[in-house]
PDB file of N, CA and C in Angstrom:
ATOM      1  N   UNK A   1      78.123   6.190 -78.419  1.00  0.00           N
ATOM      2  CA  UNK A   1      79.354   6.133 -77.647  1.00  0.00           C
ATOM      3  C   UNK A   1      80.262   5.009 -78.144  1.00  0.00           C
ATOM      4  N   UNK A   2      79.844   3.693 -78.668  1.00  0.00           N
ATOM      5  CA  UNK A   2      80.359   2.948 -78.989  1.00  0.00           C
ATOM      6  C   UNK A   2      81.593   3.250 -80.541  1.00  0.00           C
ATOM      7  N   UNK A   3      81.045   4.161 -81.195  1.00  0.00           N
ATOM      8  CA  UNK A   3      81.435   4.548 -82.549  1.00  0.00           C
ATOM      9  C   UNK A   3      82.422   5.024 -81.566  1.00  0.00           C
ATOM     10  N   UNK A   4      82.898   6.114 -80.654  1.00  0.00           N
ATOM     11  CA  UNK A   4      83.848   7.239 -80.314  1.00  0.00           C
ATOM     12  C   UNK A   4      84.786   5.867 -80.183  1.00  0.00           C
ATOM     13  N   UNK A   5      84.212   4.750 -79.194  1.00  0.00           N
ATOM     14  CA  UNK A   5      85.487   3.698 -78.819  1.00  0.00           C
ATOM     15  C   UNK A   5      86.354   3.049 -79.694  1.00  0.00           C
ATOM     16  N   UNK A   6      85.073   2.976 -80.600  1.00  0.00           N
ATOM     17  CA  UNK A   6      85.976   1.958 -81.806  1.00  0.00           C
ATOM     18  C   UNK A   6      86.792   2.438 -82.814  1.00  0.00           C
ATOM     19  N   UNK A   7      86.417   4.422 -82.789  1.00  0.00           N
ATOM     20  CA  UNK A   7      87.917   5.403 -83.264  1.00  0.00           C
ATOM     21  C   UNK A   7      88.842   5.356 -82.136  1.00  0.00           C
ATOM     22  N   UNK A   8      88.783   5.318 -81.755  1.00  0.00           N
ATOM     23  CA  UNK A   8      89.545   5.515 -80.234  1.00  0.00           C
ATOM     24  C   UNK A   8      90.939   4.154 -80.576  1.00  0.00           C
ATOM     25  N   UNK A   9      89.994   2.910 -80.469  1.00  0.00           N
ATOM     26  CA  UNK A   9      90.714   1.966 -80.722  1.00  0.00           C
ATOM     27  C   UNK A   9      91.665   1.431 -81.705  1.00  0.00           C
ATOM     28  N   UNK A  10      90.968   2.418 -82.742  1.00  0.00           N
ATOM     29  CA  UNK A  10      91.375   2.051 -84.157  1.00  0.00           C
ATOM     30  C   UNK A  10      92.804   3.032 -84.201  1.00  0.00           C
ATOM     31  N   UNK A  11      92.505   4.467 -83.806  1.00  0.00           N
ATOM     32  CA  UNK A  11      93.857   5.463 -83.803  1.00  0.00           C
ATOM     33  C   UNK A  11      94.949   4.813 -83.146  1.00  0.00           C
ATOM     34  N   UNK A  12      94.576   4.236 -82.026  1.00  0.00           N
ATOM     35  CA  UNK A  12      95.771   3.355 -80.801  1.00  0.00           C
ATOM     36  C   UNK A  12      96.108   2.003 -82.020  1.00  0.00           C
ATOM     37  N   UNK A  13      95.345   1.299 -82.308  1.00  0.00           N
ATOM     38  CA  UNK A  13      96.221   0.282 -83.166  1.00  0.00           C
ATOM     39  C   UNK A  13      97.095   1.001 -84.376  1.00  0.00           C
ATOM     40  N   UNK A  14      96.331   2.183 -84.910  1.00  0.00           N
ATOM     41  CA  UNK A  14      97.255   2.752 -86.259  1.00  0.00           C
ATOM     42  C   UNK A  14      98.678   3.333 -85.384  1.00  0.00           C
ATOM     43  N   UNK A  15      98.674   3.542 -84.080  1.00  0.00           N
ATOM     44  CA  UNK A  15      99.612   4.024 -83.642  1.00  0.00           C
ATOM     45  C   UNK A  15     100.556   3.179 -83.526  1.00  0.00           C
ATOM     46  N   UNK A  16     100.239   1.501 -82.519  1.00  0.00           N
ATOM     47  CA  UNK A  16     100.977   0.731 -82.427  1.00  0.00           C
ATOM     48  C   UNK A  16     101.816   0.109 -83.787  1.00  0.00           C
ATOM     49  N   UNK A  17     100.903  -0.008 -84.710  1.00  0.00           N
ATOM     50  CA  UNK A  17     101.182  -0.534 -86.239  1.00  0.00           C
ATOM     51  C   UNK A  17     102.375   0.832 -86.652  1.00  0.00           C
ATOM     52  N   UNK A  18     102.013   1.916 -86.271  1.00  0.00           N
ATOM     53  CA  UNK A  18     103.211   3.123 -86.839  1.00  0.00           C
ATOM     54  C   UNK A  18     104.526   2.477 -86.514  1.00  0.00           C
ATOM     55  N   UNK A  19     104.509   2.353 -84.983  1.00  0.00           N
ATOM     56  CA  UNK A  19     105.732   2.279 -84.068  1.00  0.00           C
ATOM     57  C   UNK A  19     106.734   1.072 -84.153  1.00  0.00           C
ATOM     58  N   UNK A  20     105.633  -0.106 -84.935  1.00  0.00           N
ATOM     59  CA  UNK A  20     106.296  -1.547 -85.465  1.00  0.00           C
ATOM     60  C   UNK A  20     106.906  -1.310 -86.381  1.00  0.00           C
ATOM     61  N   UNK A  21     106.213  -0.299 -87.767  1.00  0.00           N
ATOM     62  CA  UNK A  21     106.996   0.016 -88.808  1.00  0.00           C
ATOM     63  C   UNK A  21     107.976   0.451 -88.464  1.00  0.00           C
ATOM     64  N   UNK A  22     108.024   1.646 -87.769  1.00  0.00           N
ATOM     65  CA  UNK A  22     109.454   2.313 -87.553  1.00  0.00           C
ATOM     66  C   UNK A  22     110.564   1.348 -86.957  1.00  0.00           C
ATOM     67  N   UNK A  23     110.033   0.617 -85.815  1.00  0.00           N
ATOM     68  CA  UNK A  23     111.475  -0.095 -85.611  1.00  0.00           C
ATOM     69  C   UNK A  23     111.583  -1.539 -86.508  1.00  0.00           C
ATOM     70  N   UNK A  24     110.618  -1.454 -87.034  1.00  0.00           N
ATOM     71  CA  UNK A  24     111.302  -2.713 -88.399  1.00  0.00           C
ATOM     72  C   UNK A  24     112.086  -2.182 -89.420  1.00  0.00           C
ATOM     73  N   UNK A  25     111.571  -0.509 -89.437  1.00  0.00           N
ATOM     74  CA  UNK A  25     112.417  -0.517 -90.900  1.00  0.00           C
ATOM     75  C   UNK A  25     114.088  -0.342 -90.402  1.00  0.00           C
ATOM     76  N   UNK A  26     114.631  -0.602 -89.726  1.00  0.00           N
ATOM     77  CA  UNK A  26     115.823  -0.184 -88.961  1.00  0.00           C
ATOM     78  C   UNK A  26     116.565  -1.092 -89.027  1.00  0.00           C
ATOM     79  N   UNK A  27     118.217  -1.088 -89.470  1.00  0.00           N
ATOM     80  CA  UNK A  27     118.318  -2.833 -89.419  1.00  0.00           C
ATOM     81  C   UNK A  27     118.614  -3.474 -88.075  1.00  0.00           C
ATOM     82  N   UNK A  28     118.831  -4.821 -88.086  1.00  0.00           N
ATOM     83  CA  UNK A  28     118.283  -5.217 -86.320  1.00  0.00           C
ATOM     84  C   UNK A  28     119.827  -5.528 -86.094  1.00  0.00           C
ATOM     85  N   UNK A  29     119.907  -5.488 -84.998  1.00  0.00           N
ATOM     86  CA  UNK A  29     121.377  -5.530 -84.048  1.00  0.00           C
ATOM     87  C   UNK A  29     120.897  -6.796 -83.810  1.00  0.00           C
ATOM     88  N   UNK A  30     121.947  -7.176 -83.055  1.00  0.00           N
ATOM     89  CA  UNK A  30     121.884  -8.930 -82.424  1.00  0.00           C
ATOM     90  C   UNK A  30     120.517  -9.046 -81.555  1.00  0.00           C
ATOM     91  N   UNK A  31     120.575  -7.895 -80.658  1.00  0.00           N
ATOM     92  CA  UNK A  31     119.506  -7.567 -79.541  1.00  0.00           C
ATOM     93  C   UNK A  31     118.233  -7.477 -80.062  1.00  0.00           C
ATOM     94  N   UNK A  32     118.214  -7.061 -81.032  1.00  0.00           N
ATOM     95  CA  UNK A  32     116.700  -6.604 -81.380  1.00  0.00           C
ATOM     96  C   UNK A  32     115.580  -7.552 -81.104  1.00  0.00           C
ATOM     97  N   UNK A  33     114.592  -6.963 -80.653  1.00  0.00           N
ATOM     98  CA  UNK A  33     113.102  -7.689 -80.228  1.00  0.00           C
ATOM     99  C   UNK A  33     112.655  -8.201 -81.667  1.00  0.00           C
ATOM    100  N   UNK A  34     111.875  -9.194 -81.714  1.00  0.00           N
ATOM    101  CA  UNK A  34     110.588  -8.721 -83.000  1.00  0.00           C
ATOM    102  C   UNK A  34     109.855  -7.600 -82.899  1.00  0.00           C
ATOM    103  N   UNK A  35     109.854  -6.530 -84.017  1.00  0.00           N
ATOM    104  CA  UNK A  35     108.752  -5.637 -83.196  1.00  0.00           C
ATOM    105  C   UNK A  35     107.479  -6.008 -83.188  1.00  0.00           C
ATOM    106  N   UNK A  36     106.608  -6.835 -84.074  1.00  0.00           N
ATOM    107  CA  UNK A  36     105.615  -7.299 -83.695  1.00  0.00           C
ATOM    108  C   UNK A  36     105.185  -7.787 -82.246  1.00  0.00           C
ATOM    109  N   UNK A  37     105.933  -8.523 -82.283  1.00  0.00           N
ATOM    110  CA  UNK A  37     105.843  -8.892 -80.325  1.00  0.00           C
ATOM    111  C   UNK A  37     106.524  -7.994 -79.193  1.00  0.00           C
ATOM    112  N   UNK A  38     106.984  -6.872 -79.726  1.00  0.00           N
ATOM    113  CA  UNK A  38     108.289  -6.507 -78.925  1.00  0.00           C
ATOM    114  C   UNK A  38     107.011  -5.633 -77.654  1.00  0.00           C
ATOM    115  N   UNK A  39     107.708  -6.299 -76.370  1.00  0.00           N
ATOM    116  CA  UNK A  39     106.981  -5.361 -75.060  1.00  0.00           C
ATOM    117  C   UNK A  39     107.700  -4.323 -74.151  1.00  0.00           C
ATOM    118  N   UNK A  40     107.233  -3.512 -73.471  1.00  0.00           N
ATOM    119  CA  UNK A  40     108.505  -2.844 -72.945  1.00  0.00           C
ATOM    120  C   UNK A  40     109.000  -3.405 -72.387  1.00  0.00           C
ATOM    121  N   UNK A  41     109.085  -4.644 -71.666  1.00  0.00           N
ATOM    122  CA  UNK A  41     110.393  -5.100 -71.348  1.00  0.00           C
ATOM    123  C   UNK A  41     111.429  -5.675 -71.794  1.00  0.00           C
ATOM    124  N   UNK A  42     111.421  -5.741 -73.434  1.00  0.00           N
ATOM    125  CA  UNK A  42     111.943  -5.689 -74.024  1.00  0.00           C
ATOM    126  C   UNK A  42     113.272  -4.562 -74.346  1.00  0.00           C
ATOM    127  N   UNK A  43     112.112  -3.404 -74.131  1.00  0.00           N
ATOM    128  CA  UNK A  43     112.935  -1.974 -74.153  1.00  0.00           C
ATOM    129  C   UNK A  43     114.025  -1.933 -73.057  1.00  0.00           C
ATOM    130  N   UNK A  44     113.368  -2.517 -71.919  1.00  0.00           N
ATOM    131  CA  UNK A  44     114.095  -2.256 -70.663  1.00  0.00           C
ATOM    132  C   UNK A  44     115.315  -3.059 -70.784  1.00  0.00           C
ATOM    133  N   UNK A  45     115.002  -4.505 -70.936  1.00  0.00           N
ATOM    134  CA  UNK A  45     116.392  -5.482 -71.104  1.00  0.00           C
ATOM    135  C   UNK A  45     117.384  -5.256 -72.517  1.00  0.00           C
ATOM    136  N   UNK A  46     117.129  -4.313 -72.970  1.00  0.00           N
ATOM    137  CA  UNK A  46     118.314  -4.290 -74.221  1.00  0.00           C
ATOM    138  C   UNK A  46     119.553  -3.755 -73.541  1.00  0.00           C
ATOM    139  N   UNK A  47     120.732  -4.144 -73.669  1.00  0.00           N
ATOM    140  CA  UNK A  47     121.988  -3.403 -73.405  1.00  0.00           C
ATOM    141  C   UNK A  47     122.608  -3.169 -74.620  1.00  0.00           C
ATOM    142  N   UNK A  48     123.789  -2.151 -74.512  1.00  0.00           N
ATOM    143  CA  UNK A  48     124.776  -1.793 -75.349  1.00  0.00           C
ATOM    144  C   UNK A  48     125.801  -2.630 -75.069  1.00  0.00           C
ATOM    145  N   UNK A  49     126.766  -2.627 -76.289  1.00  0.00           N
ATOM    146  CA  UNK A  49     127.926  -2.695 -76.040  1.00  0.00           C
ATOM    147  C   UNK A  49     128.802  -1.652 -76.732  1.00  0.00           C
ATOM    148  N   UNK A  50     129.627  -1.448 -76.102  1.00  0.00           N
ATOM    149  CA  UNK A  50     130.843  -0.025 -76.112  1.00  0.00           C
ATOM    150  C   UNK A  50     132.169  -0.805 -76.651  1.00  0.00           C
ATOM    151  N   UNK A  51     132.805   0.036 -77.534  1.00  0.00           N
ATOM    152  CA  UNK A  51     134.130  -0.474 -78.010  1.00  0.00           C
ATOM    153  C   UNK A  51     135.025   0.327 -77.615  1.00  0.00           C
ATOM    154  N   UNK A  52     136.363  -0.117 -77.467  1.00  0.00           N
ATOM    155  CA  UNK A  52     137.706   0.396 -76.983  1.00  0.00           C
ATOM    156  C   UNK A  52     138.197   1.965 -78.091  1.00  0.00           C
ATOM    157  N   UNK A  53     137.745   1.223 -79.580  1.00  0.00           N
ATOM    158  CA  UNK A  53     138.157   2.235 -80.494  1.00  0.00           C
ATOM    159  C   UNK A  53     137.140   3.521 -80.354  1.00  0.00           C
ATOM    160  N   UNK A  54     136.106   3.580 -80.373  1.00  0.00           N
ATOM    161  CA  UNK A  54     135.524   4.710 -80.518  1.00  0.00           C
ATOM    162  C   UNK A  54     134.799   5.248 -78.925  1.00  0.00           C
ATOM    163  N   UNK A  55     134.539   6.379 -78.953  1.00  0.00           N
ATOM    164  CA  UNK A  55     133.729   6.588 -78.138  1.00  0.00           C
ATOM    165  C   UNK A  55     132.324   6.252 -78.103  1.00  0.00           C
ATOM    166  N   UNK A  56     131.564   4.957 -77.121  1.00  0.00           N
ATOM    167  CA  UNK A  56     130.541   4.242 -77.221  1.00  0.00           C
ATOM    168  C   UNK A  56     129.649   5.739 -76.809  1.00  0.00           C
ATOM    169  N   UNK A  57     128.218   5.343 -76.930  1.00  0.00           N
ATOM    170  CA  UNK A  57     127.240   6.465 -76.787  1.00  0.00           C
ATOM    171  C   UNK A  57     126.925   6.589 -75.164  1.00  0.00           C
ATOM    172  N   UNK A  58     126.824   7.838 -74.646  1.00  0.00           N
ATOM    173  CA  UNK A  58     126.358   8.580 -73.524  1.00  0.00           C
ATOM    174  C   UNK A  58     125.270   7.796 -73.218  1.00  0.00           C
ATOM    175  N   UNK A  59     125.963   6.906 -71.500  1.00  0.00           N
ATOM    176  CA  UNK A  59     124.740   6.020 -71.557  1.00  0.00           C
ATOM    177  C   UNK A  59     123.356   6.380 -70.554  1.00  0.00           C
ATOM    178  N   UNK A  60     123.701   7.417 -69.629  1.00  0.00           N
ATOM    179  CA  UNK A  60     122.833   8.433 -69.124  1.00  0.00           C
ATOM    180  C   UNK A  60     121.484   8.666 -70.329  1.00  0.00           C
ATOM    181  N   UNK A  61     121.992   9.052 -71.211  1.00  0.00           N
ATOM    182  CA  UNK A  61     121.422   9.485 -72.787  1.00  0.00           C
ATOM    183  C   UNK A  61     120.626   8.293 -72.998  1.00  0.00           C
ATOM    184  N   UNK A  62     121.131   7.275 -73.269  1.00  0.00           N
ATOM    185  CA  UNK A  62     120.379   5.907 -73.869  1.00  0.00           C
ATOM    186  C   UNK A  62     119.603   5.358 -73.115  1.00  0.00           C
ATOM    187  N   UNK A  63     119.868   5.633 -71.932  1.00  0.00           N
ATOM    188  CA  UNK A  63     118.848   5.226 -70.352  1.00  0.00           C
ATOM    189  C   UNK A  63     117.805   5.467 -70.595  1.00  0.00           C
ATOM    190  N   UNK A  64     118.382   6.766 -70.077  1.00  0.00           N
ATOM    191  CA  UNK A  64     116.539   7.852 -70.193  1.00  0.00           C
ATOM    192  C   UNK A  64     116.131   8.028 -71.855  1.00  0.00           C
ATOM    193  N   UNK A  65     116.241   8.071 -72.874  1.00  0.00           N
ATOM    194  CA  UNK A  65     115.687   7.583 -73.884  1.00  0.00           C
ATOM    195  C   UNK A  65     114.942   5.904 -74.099  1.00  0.00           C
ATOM    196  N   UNK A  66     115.506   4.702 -73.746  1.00  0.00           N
ATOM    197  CA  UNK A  66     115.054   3.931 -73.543  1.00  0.00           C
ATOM    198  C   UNK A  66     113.547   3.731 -72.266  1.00  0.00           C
ATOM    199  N   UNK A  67     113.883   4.421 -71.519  1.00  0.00           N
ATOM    200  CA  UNK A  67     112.767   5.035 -70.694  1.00  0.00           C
ATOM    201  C   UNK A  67     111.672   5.330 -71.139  1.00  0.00           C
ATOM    202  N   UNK A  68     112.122   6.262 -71.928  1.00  0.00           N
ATOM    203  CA  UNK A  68     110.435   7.485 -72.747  1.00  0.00           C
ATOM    204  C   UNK A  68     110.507   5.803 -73.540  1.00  0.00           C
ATOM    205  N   UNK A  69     110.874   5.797 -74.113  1.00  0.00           N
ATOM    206  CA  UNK A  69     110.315   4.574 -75.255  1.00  0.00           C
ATOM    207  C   UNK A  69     109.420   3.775 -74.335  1.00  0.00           C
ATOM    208  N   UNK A  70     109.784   2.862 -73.399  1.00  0.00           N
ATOM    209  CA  UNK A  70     108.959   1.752 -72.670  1.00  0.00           C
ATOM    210  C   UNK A  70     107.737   2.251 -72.272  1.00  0.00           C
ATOM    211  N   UNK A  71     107.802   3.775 -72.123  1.00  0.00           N
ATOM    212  CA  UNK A  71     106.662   4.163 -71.106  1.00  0.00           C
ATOM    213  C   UNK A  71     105.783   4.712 -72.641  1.00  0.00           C
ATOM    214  N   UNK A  72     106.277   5.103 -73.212  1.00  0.00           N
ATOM    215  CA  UNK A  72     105.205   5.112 -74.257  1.00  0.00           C
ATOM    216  C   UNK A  72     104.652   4.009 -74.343  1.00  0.00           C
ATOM    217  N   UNK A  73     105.077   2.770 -74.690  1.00  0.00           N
ATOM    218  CA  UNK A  73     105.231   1.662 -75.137  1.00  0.00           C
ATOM    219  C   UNK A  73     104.055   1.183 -74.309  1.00  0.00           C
ATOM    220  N   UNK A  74     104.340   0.940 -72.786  1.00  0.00           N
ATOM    221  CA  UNK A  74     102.885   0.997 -71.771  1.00  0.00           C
ATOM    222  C   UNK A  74     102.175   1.192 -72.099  1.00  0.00           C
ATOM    223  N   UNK A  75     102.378   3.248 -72.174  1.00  0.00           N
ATOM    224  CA  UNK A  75     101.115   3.715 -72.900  1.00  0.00           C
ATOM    225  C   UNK A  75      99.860   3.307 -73.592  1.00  0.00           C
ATOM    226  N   UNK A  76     100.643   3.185 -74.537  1.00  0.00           N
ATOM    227  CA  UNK A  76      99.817   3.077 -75.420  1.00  0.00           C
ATOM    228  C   UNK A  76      99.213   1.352 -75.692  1.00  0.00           C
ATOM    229  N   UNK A  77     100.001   0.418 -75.328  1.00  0.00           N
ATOM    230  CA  UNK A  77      99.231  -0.926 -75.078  1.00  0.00           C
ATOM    231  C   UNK A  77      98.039  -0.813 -74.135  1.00  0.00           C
ATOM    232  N   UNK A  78      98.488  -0.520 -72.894  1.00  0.00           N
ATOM    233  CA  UNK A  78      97.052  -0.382 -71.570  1.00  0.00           C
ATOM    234  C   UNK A  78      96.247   0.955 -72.471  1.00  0.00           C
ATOM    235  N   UNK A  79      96.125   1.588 -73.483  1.00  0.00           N
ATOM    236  CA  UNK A  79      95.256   2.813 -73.758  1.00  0.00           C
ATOM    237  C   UNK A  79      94.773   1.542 -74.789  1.00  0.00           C
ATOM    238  N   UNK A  80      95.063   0.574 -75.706  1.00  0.00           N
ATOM    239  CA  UNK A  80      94.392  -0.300 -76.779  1.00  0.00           C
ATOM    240  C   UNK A  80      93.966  -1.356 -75.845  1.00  0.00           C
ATOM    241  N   UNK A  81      94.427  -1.715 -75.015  1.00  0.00           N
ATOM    242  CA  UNK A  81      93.635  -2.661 -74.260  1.00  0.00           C
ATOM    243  C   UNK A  81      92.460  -2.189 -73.189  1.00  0.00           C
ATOM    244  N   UNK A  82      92.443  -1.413 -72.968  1.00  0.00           N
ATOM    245  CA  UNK A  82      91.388  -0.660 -71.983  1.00  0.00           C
ATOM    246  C   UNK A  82      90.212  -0.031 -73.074  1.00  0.00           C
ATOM    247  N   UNK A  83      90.620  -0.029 -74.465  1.00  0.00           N
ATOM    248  CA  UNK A  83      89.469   0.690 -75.196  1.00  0.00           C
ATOM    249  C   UNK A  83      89.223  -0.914 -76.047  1.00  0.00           C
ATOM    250  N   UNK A  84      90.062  -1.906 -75.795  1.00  0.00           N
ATOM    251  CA  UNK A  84      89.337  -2.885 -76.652  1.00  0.00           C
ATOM    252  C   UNK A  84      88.341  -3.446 -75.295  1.00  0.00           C
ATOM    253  N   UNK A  85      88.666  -3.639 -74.247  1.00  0.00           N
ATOM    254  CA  UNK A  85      88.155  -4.171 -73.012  1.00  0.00           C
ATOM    255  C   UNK A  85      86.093  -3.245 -73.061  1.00  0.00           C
ATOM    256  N   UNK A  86      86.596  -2.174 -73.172  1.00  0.00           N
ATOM    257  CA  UNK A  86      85.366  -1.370 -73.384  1.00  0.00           C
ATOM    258  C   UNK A  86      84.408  -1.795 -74.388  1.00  0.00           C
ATOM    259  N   UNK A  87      85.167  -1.775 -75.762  1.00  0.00           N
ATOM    260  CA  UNK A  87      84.260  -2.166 -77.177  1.00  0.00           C
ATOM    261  C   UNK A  87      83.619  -3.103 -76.801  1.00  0.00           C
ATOM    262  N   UNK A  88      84.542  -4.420 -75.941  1.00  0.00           N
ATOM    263  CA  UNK A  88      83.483  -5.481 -75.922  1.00  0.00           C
ATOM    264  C   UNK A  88      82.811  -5.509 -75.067  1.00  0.00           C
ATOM    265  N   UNK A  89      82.858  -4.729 -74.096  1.00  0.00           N
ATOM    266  CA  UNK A  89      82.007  -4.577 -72.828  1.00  0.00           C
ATOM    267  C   UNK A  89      80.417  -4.167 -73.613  1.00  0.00           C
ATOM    268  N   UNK A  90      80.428  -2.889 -74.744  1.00  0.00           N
ATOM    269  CA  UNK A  90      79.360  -2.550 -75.393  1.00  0.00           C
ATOM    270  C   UNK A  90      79.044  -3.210 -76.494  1.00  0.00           C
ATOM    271  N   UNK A  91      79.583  -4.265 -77.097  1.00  0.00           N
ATOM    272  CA  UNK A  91      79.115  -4.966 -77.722  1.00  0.00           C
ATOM    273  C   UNK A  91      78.569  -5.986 -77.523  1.00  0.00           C
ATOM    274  N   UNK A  92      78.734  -6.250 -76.377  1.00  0.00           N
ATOM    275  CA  UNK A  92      78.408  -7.217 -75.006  1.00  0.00           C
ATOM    276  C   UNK A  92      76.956  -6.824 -74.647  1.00  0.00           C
ATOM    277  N   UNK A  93      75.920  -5.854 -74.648  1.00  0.00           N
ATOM    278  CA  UNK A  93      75.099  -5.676 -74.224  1.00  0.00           C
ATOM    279  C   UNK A  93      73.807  -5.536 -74.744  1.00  0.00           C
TER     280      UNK A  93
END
């Protein structure tokens, strides 16, 4: 059982490590988190800013997109911390 945890754990870090790449490779706005450290509340406290000249982006849109992001973001931290909490629980014994 211990082997299933420590794939378990390992897919959730290759995931988190995916999700750092992606928003590193992006270039960073003023706002930007580190993504290494970045938490969802990070996600939550980012704002836009909108300009006079163009039409700024649909912020209904950026809401609830910023949304799915954080809650993934949850996700998948409490799913690597609950399977690292485990590993050592069985390595523990």
């Amino acid at each position: 059982m211990s082997d299933d945890i420590a794939r378990a754990l390992e897919r959730l870090t290759e995931r988190v490590e995916e999700l750092s790449r992606r928003i590193g490779d992006e270039p960073k706005p003023r706002h930007a988190a580190d993504p290494a450290h970045m938490t969802p509340q990070d996600i939550y406290d980012v704002r836009f800013t909108t300009t006079r000249l163009l039409p700024g982006y649909h912020t209904p849109e950026v809401d609830a997109f910023l949304e799915r992001v954080a809650l993934a973001l949850e996700t998948i931290i409490r799913e690597r911390d609950e399977a690292r909490a485990q590993l050592a629980a069985l390595q523990g014994r």
